[in-house]
N, C-alpha and C. Protein backbone atom coordinates (compact mmCIF):
# COMPACT_ATOMS: atom_id res chain seq x y z
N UNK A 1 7.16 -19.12 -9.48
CA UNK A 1 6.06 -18.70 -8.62
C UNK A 1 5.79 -17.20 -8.80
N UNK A 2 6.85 -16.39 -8.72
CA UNK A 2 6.81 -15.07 -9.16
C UNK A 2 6.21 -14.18 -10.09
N UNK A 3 6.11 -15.01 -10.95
CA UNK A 3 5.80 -14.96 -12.74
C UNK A 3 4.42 -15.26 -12.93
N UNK A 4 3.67 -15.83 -11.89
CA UNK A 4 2.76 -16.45 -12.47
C UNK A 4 1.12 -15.59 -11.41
N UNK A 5 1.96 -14.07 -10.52
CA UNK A 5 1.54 -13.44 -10.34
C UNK A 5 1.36 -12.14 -9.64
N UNK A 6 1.04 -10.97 -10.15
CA UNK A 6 1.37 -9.55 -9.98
C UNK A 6 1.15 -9.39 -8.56
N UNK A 7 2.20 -9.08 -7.59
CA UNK A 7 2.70 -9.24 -6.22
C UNK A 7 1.69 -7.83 -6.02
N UNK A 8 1.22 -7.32 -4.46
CA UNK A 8 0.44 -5.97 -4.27
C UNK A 8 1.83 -4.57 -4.50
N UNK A 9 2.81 -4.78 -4.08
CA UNK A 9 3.32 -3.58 -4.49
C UNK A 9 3.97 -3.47 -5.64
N UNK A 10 4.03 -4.69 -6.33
CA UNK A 10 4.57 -4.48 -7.60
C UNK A 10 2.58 -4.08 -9.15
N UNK A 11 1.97 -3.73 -8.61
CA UNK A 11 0.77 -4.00 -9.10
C UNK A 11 0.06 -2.30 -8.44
N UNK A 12 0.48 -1.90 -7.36
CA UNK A 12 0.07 -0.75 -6.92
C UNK A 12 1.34 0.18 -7.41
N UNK A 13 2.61 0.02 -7.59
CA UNK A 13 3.89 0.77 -8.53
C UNK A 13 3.39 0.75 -9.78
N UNK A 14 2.84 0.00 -10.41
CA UNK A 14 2.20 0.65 -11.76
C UNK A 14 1.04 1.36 -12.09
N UNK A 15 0.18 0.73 -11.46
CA UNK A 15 -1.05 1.81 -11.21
C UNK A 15 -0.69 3.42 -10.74
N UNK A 16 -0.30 3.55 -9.83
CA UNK A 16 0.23 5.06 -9.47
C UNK A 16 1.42 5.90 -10.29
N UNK A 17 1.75 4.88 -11.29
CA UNK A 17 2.33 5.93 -12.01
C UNK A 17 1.57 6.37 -13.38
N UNK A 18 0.06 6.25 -13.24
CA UNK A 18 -1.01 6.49 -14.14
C UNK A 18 -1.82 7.21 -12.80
N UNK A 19 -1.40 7.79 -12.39
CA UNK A 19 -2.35 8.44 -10.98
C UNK A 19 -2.86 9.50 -11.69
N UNK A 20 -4.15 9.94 -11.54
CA UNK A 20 -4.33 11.27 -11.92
C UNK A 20 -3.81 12.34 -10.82
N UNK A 21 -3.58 13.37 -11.84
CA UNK A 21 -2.86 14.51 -10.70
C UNK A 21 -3.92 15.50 -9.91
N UNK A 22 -5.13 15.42 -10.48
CA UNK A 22 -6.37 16.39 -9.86
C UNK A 22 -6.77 16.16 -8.36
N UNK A 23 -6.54 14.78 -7.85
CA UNK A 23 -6.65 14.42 -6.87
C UNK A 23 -5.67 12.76 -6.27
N UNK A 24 -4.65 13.52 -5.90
CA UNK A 24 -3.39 12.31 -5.77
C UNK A 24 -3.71 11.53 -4.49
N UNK A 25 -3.80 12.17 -3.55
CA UNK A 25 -4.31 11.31 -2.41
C UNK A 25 -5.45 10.63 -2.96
N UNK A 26 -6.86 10.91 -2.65
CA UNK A 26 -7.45 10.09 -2.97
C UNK A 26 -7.65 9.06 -3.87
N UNK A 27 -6.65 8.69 -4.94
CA UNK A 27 -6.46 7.59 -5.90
C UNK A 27 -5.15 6.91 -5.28
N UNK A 28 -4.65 7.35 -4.54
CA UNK A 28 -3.56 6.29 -3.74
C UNK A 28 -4.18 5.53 -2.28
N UNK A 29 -5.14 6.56 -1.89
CA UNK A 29 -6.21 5.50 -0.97
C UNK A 29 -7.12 4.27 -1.61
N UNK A 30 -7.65 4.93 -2.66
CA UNK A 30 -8.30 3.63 -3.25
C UNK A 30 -7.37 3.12 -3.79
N UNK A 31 -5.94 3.06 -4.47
CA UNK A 31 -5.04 1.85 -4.61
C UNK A 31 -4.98 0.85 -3.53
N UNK A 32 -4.84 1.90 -2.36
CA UNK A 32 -4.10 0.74 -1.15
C UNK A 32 -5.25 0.02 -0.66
N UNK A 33 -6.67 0.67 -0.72
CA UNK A 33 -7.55 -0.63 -0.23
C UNK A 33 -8.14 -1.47 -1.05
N UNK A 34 -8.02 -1.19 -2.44
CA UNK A 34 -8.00 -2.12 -3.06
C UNK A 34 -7.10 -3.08 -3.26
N UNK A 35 -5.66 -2.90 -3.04
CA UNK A 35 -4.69 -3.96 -2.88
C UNK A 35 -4.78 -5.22 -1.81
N UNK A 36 -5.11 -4.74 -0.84
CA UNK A 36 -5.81 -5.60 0.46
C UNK A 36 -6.54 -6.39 -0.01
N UNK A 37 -7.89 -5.52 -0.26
CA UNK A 37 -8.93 -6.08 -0.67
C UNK A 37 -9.17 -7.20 -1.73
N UNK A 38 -7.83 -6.82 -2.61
CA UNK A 38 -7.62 -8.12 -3.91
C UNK A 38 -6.87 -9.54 -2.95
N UNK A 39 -6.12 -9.02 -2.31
CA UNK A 39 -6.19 -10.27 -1.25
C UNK A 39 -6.58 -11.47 -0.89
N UNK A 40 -7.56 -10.92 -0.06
CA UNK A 40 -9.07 -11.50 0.08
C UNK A 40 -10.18 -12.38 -1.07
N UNK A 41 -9.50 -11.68 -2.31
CA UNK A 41 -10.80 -12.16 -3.41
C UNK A 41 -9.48 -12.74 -4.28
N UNK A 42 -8.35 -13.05 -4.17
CA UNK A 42 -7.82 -13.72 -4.88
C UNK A 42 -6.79 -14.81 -4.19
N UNK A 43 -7.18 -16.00 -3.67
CA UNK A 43 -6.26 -16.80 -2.95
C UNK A 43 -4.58 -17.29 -3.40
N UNK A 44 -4.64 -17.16 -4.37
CA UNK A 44 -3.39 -17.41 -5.25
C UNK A 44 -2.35 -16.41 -4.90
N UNK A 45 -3.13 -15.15 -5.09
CA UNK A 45 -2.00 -13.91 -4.44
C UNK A 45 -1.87 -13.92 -3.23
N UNK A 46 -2.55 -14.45 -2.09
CA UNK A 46 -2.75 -14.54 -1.07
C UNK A 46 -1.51 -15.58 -0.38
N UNK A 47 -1.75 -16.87 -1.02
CA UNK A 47 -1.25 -17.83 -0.81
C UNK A 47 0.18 -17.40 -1.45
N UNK A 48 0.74 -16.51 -2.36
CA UNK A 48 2.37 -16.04 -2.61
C UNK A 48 3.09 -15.49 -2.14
N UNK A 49 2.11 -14.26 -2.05
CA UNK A 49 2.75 -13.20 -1.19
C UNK A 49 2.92 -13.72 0.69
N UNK A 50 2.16 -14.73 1.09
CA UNK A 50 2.45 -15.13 2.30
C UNK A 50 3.47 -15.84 2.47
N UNK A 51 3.86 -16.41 1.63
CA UNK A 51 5.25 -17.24 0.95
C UNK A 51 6.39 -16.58 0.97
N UNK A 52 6.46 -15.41 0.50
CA UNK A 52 6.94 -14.30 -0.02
C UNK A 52 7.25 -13.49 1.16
N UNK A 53 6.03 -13.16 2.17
CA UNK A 53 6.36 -12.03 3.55
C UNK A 53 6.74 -13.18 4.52
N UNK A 54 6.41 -14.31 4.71
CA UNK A 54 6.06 -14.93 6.30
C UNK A 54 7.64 -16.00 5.98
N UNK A 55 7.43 -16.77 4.91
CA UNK A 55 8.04 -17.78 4.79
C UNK A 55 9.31 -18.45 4.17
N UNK A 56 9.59 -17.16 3.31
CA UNK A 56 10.79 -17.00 2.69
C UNK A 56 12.21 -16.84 2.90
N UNK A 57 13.31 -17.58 2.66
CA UNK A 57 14.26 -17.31 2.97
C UNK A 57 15.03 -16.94 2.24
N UNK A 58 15.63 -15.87 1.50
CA UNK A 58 15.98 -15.40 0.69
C UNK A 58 17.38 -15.93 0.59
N UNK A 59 17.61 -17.07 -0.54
CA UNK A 59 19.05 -17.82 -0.47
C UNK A 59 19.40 -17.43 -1.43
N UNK A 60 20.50 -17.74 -2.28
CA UNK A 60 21.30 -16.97 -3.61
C UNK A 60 20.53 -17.29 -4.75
N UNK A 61 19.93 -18.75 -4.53
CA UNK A 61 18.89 -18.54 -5.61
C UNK A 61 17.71 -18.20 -5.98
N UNK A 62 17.47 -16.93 -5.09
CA UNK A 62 16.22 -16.63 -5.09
C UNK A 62 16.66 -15.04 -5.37
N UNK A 63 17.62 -14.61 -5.13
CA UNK A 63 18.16 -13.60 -4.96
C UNK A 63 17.47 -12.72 -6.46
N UNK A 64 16.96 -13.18 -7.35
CA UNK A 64 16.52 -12.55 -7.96
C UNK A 64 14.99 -11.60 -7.95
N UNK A 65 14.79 -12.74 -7.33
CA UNK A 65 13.26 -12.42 -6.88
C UNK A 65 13.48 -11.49 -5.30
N UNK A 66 14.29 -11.71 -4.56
CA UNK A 66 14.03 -10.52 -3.57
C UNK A 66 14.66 -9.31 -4.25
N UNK A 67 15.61 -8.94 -5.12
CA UNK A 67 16.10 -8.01 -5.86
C UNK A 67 14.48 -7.28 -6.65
N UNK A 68 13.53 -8.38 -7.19
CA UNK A 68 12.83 -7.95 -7.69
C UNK A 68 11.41 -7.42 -6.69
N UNK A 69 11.63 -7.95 -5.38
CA UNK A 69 10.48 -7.19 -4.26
C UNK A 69 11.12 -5.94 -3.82
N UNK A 70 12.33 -5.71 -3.26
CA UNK A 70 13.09 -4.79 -3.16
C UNK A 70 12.63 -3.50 -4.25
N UNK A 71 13.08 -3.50 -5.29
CA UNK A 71 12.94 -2.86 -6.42
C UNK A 71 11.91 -2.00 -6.54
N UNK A 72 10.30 -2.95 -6.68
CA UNK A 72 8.72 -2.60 -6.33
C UNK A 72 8.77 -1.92 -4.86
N UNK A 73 9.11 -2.33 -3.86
CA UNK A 73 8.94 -2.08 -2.60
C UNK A 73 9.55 -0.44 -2.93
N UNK A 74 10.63 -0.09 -3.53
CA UNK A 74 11.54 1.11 -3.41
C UNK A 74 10.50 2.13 -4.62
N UNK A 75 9.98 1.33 -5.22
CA UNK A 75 9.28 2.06 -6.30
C UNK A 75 8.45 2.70 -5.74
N UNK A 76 7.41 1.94 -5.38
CA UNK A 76 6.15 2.35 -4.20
C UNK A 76 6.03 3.29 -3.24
N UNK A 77 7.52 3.24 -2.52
CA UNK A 77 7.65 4.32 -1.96
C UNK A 77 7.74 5.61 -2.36
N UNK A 78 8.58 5.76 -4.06
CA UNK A 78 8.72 7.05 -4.16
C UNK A 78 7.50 7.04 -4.95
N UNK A 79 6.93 6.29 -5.39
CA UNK A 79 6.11 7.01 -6.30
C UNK A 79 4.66 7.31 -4.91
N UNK A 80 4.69 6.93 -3.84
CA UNK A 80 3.79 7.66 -2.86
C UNK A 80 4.69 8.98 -2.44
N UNK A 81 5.51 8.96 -2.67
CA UNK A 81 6.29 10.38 -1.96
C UNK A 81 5.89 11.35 -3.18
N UNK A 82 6.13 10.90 -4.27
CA UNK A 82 6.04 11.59 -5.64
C UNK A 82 4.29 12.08 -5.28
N UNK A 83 3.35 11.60 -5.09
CA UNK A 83 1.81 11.83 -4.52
C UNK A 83 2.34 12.76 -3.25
N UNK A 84 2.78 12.58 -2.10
CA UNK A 84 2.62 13.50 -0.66
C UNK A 84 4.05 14.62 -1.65
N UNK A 85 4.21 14.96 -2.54
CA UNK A 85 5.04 16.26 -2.75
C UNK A 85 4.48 17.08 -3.66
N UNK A 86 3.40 16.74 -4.14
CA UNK A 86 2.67 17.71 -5.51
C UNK A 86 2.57 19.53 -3.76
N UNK A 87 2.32 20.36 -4.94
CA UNK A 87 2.66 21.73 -4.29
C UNK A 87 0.92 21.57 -3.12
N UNK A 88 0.06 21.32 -3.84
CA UNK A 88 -1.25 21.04 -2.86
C UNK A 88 -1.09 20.50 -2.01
N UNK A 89 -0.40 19.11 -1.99
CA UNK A 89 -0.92 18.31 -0.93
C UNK A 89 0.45 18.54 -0.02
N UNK A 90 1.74 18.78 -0.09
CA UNK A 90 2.80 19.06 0.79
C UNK A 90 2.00 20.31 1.76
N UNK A 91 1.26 20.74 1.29
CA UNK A 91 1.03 22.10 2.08
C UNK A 91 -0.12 21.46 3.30
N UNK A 92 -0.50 20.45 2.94
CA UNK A 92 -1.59 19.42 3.47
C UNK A 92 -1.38 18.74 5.03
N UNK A 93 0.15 18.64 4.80
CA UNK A 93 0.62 17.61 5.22
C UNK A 93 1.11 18.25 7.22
N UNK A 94 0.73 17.41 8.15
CA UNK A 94 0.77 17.63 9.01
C UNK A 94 2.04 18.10 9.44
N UNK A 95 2.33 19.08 10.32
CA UNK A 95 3.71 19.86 10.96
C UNK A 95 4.57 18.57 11.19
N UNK A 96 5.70 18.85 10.21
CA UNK A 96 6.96 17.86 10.79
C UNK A 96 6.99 16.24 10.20
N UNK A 97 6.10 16.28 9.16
CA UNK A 97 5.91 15.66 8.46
C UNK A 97 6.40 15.96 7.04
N UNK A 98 7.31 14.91 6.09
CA UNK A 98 7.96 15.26 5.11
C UNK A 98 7.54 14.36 4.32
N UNK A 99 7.10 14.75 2.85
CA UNK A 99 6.34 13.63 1.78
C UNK A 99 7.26 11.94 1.96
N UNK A 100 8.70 12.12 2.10
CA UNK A 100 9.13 10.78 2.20
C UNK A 100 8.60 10.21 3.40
N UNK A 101 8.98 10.54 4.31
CA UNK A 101 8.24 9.88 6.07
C UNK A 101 6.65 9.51 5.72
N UNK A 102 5.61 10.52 4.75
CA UNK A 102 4.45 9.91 4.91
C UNK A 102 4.27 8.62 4.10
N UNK A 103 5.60 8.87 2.99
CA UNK A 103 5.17 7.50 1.74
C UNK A 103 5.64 6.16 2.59
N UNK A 104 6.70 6.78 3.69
CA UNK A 104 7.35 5.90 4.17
C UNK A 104 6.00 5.14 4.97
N UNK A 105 5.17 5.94 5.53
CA UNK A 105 3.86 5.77 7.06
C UNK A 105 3.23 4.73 6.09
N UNK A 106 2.98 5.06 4.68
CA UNK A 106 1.66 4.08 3.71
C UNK A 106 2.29 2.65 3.53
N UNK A 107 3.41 2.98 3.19
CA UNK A 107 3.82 1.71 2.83
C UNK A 107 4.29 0.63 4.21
N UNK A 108 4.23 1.17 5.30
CA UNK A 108 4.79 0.41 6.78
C UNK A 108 3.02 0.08 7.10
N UNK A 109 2.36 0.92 6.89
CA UNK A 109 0.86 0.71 7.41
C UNK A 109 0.10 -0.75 6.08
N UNK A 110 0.62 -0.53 4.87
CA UNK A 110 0.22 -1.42 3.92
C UNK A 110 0.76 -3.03 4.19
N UNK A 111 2.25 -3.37 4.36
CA UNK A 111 3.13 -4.50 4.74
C UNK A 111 2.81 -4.93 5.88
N UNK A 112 2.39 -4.36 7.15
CA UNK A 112 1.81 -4.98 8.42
C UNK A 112 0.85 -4.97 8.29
N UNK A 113 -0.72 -4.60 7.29
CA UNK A 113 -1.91 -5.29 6.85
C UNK A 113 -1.86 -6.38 6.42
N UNK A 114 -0.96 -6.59 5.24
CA UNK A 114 -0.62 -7.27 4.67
C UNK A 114 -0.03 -9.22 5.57
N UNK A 115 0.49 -8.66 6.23
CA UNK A 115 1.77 -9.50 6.76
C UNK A 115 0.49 -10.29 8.09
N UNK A 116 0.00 -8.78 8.55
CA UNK A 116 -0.75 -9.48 9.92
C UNK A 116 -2.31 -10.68 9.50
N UNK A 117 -2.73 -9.86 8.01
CA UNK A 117 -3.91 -10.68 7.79
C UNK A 117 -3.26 -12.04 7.49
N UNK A 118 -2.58 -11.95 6.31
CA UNK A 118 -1.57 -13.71 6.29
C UNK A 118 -1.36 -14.29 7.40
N UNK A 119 -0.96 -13.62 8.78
CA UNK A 119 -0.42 -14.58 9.46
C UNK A 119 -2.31 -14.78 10.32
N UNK A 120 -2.96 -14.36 10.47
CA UNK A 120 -4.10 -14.05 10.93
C UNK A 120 -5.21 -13.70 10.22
N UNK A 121 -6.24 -14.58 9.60
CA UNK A 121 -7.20 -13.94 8.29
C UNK A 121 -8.35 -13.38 9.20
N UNK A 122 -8.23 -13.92 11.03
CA UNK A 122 -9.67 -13.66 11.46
C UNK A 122 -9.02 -12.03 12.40
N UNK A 123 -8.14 -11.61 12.39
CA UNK A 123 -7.59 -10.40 12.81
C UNK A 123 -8.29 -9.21 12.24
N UNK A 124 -8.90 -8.94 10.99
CA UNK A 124 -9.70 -8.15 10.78
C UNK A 124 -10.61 -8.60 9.36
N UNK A 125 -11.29 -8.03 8.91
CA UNK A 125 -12.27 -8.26 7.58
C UNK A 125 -11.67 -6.82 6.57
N UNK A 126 -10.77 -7.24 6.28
CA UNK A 126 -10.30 -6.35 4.64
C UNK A 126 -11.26 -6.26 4.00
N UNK A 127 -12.24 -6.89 3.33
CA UNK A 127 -13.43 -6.30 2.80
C UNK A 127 -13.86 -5.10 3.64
N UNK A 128 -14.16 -4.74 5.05
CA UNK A 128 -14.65 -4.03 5.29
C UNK A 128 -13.95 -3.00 6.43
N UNK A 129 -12.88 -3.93 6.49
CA UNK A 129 -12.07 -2.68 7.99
C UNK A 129 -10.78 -2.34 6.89
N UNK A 130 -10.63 -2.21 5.68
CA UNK A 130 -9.47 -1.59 4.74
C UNK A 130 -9.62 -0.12 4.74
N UNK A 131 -11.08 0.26 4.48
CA UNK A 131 -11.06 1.40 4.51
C UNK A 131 -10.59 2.45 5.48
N UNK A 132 -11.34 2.29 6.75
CA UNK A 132 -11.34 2.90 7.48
C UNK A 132 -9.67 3.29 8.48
N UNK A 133 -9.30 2.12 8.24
CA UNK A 133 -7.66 1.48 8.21
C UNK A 133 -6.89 2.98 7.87
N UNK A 134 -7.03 2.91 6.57
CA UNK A 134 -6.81 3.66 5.59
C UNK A 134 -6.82 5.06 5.83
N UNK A 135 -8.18 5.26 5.90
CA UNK A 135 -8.39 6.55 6.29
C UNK A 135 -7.98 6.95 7.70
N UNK A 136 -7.93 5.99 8.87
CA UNK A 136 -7.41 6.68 10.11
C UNK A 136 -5.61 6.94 9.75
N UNK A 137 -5.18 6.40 8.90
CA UNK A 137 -3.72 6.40 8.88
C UNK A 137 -3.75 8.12 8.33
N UNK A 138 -4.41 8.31 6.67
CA UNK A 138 -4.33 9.58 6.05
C UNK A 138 -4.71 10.49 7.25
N UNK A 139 -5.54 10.22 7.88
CA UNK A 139 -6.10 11.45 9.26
C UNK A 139 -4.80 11.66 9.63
N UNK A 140 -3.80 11.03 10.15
CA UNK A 140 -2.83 11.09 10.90
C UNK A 140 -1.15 11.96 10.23
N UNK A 141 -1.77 11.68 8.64
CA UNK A 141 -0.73 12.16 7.84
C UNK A 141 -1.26 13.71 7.29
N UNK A 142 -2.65 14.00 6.84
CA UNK A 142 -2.60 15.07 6.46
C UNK A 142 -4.18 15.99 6.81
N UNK A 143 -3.63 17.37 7.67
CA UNK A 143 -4.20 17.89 8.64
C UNK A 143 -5.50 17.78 8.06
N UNK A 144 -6.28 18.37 6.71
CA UNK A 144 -7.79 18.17 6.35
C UNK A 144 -8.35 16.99 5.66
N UNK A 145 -7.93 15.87 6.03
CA UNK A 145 -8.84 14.85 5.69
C UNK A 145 -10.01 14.64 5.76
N UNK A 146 -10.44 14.78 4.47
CA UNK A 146 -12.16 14.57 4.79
C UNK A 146 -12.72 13.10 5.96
N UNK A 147 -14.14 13.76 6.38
CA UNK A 147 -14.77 12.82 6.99
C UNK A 147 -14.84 11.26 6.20
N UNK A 148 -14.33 10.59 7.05
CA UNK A 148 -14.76 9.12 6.32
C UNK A 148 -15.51 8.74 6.00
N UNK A 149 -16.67 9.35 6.61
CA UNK A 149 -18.51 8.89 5.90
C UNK A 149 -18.60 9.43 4.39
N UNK A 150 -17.72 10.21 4.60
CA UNK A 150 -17.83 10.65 2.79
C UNK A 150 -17.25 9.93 1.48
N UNK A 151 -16.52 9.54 2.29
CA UNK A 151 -15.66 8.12 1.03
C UNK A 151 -15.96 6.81 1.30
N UNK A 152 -16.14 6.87 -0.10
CA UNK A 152 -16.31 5.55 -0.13
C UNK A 152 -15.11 4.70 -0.74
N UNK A 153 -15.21 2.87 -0.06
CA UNK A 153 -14.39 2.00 -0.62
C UNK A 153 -14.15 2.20 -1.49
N UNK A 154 -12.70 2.06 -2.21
CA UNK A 154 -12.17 1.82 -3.24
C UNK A 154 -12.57 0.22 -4.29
């Protein structure tokens, strides 16, 4: 089941380690709402990863495959910490706030999108409430976030 398709954080861990560096936040926002958003437009991933977050019981023979969500899951994180530590954007970053705690905020804010639309598809419209999602979380992580009317979906 695993094999037969690229899980959201194992699929957003490779993309971000092709991040451009000119602007790191904003290409890790459009990762994460596009990860959602592939969701939605792909039932197969939909239907795994709900398998995967809701329904899974991780027994010895599976143990490979949670070794292998684990892994992505740990990746994801640093490589968003690796984004909230460039010398620009640490300086960005709201009082008392440390690049790991915010990679830690993306990836806790991404897994309960994730987890709540699976268990609930009419709980919000990922096509259109990802963004803003998104952007109220970055508001919260780093003090000059642009206005949201200015960005657009990923």
């Amino acid at each position: 089941m695993l094999n037969q398709v690229r899980l959201p954080p194992e699929q957003l861990a490779e993309r971000m380690r092709g991040c451009p560096e000119h602007d790191p936040l904003q290409t890790l926002r459009e990762l994460c709402i596009e990860a959602i958003e592939n969701l939605a437009r792909e039932p197969q991933k939909k239907r795994i990863f709900t398998i995967l977050l809701r329904k899974c019981e991780f027994t010895e023979e599976l143990r490979e495959a949670e070794e292998r969500q684990e892994a992505f899951i740990n990746l994801f994180i640093a490589l968003c910490e690796q984004q909230f530590n460039t010398p620009s954007v640490r300086l960005r970053l709201h009082a008392g706030l440390t690049p790991r705690l915010a990679a830690r905020t993306v990836h806790a804010l991404l897994i309960g999108l994730f987890y709540d639309w699976s268990r609930d598809p009419n709980l919000f419209d990922p096509l259109s409430d990802t963004a803003p999602m998104i952007d109220a979380c970055f508001r919260g992580l780093i003090r000059d976030w642009p206005n949201p009317a200015v960005l657009t979906p990923g």
